[in-house]
Protein backbone atom coordinates (compact mmCIF):
# COMPACT_ATOMS: atom_id res chain seq x y z
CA UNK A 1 25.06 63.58 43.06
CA UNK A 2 23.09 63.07 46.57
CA UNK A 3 26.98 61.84 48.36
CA UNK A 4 28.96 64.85 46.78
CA UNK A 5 26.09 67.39 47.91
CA UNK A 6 26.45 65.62 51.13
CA UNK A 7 30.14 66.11 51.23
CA UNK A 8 30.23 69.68 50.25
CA UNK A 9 27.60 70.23 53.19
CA UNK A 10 29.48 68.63 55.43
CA UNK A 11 32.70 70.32 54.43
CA UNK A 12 30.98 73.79 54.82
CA UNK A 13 30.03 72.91 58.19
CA UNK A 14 33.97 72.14 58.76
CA UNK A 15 34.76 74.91 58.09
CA UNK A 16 32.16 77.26 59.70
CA UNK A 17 33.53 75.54 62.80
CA UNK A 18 37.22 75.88 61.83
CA UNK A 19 36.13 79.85 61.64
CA UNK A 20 34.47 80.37 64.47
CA UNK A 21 37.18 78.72 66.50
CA UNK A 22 39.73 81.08 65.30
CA UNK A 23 37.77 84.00 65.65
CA UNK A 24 36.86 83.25 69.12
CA UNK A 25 40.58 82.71 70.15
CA UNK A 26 41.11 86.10 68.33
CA UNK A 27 38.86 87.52 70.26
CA UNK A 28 39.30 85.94 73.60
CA UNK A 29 43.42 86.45 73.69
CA UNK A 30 43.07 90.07 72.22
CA UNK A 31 41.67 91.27 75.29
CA UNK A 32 40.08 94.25 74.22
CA UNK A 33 37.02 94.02 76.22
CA UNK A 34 36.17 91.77 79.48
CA UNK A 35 35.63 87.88 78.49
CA UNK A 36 32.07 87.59 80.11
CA UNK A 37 32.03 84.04 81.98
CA UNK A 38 28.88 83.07 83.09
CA UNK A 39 28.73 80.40 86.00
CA UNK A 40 25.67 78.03 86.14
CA UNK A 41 25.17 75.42 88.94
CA UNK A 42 24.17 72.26 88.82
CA UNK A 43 23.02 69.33 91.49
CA UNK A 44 25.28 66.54 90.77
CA UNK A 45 23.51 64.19 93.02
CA UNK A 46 20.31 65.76 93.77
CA UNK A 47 21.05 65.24 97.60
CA UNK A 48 18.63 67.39 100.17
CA UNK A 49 22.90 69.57 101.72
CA UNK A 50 23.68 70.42 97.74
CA UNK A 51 20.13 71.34 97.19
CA UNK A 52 19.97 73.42 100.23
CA UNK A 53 23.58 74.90 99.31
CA UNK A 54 22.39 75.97 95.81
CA UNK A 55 19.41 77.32 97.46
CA UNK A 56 21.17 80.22 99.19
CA UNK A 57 24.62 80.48 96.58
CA UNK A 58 25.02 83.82 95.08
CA UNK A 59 27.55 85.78 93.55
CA UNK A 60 29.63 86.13 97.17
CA UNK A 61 31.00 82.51 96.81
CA UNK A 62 32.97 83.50 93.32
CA UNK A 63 33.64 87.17 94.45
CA UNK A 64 37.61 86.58 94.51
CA UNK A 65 37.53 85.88 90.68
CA UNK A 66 37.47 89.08 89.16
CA UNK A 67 39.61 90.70 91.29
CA UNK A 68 41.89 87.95 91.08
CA UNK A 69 42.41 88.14 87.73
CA UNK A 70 42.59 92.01 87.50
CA UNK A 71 45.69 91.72 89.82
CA UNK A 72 47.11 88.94 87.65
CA UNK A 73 46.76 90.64 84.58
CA UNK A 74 48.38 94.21 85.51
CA UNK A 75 51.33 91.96 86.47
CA UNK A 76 51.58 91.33 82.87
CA UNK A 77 50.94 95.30 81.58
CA UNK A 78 47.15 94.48 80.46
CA UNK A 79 45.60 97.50 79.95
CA UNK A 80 42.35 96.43 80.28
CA UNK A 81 40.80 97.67 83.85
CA UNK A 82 38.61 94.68 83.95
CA UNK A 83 39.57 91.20 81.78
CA UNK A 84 36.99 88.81 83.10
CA UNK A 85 33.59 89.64 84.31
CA UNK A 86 31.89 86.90 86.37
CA UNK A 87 28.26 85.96 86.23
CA UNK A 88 26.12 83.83 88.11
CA UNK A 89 23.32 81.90 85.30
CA UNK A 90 20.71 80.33 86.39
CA UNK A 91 20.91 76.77 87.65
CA UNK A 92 20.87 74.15 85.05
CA UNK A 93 18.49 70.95 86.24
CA UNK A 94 19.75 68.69 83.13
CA UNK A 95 22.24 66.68 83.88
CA UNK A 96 25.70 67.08 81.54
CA UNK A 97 26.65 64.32 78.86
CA UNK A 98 29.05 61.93 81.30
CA UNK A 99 32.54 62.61 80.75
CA UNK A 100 34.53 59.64 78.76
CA UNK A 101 36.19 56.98 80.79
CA UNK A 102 38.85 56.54 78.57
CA UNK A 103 41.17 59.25 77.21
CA UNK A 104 40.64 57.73 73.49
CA UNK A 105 40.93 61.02 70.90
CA UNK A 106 38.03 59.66 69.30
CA UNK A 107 35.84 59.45 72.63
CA UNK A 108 37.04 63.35 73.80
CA UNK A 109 35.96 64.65 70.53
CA UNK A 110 32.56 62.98 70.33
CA UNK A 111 32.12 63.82 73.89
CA UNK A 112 33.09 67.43 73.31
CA UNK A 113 30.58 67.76 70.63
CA UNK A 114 27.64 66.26 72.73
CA UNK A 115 29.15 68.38 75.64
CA UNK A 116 28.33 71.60 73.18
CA UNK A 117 25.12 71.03 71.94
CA UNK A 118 24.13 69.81 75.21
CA UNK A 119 25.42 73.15 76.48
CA UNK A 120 23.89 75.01 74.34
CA UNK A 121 20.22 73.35 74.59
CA UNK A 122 20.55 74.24 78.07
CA UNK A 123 21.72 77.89 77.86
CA UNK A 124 18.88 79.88 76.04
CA UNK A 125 19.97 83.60 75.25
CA UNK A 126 20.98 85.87 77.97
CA UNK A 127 22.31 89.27 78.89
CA UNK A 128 25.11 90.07 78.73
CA UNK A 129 25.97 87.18 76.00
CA UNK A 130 28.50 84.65 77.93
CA UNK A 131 31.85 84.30 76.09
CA UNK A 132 32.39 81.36 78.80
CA UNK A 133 29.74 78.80 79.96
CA UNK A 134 31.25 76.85 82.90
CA UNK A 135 29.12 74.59 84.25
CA UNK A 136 29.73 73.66 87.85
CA UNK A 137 28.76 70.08 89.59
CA UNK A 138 28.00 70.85 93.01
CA UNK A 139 28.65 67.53 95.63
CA UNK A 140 27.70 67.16 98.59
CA UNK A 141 30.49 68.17 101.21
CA UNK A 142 30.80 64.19 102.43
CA UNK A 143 31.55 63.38 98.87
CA UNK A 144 33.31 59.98 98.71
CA UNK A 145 36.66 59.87 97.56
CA UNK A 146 37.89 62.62 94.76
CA UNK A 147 35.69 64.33 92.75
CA UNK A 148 35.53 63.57 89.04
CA UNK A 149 38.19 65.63 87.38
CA UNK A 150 37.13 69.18 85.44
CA UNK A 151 37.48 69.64 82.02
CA UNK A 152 37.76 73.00 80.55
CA UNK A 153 37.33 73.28 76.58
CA UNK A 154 39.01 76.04 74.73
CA UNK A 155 37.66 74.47 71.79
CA UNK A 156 33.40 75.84 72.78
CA UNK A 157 34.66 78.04 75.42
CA UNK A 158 32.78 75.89 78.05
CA UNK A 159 34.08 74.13 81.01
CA UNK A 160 32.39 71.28 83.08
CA UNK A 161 33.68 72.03 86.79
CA UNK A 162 33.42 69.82 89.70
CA UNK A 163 32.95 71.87 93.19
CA UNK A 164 31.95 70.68 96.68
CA UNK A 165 28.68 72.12 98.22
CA UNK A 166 30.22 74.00 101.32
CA UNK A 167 30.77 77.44 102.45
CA UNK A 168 34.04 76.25 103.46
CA UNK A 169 34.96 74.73 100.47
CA UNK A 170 34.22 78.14 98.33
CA UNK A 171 37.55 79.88 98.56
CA UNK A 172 39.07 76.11 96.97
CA UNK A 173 36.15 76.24 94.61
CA UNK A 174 37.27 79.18 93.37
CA UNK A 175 40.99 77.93 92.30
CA UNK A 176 39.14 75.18 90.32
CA UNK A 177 36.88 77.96 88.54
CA UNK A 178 39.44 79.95 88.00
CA UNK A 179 41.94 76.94 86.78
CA UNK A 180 39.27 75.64 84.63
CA UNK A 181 38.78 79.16 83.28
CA UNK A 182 42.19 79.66 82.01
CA UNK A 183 41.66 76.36 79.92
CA UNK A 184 38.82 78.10 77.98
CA UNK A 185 41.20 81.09 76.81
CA UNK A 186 44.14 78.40 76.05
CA UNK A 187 46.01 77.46 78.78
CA UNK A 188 47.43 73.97 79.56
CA UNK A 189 47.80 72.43 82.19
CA UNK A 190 51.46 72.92 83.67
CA UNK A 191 51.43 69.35 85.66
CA UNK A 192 52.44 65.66 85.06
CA UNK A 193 49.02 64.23 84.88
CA UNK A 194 50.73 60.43 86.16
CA UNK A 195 51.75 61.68 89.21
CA UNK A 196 50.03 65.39 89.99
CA UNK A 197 53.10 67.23 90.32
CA UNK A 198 53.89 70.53 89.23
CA UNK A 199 56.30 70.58 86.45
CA UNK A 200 59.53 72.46 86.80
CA UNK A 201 59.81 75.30 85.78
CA UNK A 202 56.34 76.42 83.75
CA UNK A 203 54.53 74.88 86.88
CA UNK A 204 56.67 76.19 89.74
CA UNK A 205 55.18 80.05 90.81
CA UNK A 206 59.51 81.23 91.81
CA UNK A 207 61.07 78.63 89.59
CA UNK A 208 64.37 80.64 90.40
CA UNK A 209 63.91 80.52 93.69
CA UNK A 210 66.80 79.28 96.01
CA UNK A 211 66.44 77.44 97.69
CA UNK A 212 63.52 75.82 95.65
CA UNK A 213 61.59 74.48 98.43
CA UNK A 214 58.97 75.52 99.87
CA UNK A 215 57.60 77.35 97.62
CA UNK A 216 55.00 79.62 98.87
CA UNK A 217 52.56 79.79 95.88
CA UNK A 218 51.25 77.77 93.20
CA UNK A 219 51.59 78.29 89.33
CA UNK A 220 47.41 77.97 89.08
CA UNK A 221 47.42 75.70 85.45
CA UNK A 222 49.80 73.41 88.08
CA UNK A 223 47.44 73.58 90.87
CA UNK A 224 49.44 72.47 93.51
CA UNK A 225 52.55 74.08 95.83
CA UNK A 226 55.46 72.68 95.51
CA UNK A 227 56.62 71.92 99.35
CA UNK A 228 59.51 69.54 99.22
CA UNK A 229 60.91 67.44 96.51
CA UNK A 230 58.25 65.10 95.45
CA UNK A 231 55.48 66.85 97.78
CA UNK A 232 52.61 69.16 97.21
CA UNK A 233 49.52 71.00 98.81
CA UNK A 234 46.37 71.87 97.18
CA UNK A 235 46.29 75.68 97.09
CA UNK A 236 43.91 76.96 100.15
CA UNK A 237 42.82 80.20 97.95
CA UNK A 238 43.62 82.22 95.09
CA UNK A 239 45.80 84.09 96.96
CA UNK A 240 48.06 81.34 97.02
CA UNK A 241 48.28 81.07 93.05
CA UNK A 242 49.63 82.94 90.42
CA UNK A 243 49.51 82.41 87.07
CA UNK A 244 52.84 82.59 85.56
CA UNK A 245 54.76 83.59 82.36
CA UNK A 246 54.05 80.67 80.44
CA UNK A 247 50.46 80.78 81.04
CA UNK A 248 50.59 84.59 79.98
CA UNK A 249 52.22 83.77 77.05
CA UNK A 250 49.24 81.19 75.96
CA UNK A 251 46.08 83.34 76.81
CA UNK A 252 47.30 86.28 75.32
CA UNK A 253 49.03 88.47 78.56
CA UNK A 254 52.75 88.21 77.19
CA UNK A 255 55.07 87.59 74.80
């Protein structure tokens, strides 16, 4: 009696989860009002430059976002004046659940779980309610070699973002948020994850261009510009990405 009690419980829970999940997709690739995504910064290190950099960040390092995605979106006929509204949180001083080592299913899922209650332990209720938590992991700016890599969840609608702690570095930041972002509302990732390069032609911003190369912008779920056959440059800014019809078509924008 106890184990089938157990089972229904557990089955209910299943599917409370299964439900919410589609209705936040519903809601989040309907686009009927702005998807609220709330920013909160975090010390990865602790180091005396990131503290100091978190000390005076505020909402002028992520002001390309919105308008950003505005610009991207009337591409696409969106008639929503505003799709994403970005907010600064308040920093989070708990460190995140460490990312899995391996990419075992079985290790991403019980990470992603740990990754939401963590997330939401950390997040007490705010206004207006976040329909995106991206947490961003703040370096210092003499980080040693590459940062951890980001992981956005559509799956949660939270993203764990890694950033370096430099006004410099803000405008590269941003592409990362804003890549990240995307994942949250559905998007994949439009590069070969072996080798970093942007797929043709979903990751390519003028796949019909000719000649091909150089191509002067990056797809943004690729992340890189395609330069030459077999060579690409990290994006400087936003204004070197665009997100392109294959992304549209997975967060809702297009057919």
């Amino acid at each position: 009696m106890f184990k089938a009690l157990r089972i229904l419980v557990l089955l209910g829970i299943l599917v409370t989860v299964a439900g919410t999940t589609l209705v936040g997709r519903w809601q989040a690739q309907s686009w009927k009002r702005p998807q609220v995504v709330t920013l909160y910064p975090i010390s990865a290190g602790g180091d005396a430059e990131t503290e100091a950099y978190l000390g005076r960040l505020d909402e002028s390092a992520f002001a390309r976002l919105e308008p950003y995605f505005q610009d991207e979106a009337r591409r696409y006929g969106v008639p929503l004046s505003q799709p994403v509204r970005v907010v600064l949180g308040k920093r989070v001083r708990v460190a995140p659940p460490p990312a899995p080592a391996s990419a075992n299913p079985l290790s991403a899922i019980a990470w992603s779980l740990r990754m939401r209650w963590w997330a939401w332990r950390q997040t007490p209720a705010s206004s207006p309610v976040p329909d995106v938590k991206l947490f961003l992991m703040y370096h210092p700016p003499d980080y040693a070699g590459a940062l951890p890599h980001s992981i956005g969840l559509e799956k949660g609608r939270l993203g764990l973002v890694h950033l370096f702690a430099a006004r410099g570095q803000q405008a590269q930041n941003e592409v990362v948020i804003a890549h990240e972002a995307l994942h949250t509302f559905g998007a994949t990732d439009k590069y070969d994850r072996s080798t970093l390069a942007p797929v043709f032609p979903d990751g390519y911003a003028a796949p019909r261009q000719e000649p091909r190369y150089p191509q002067s912008a990056a797809e943004l779920m690729a992340g890189r510009i395609p330069v030459r056959e077999g060579e690409a440059r990290i994006p400087s800014n936003l204004g070197e990405t665009v997100i392109g019809p294959a992304t549209a078509a997975e967060i809702g924008w297009a057919k």
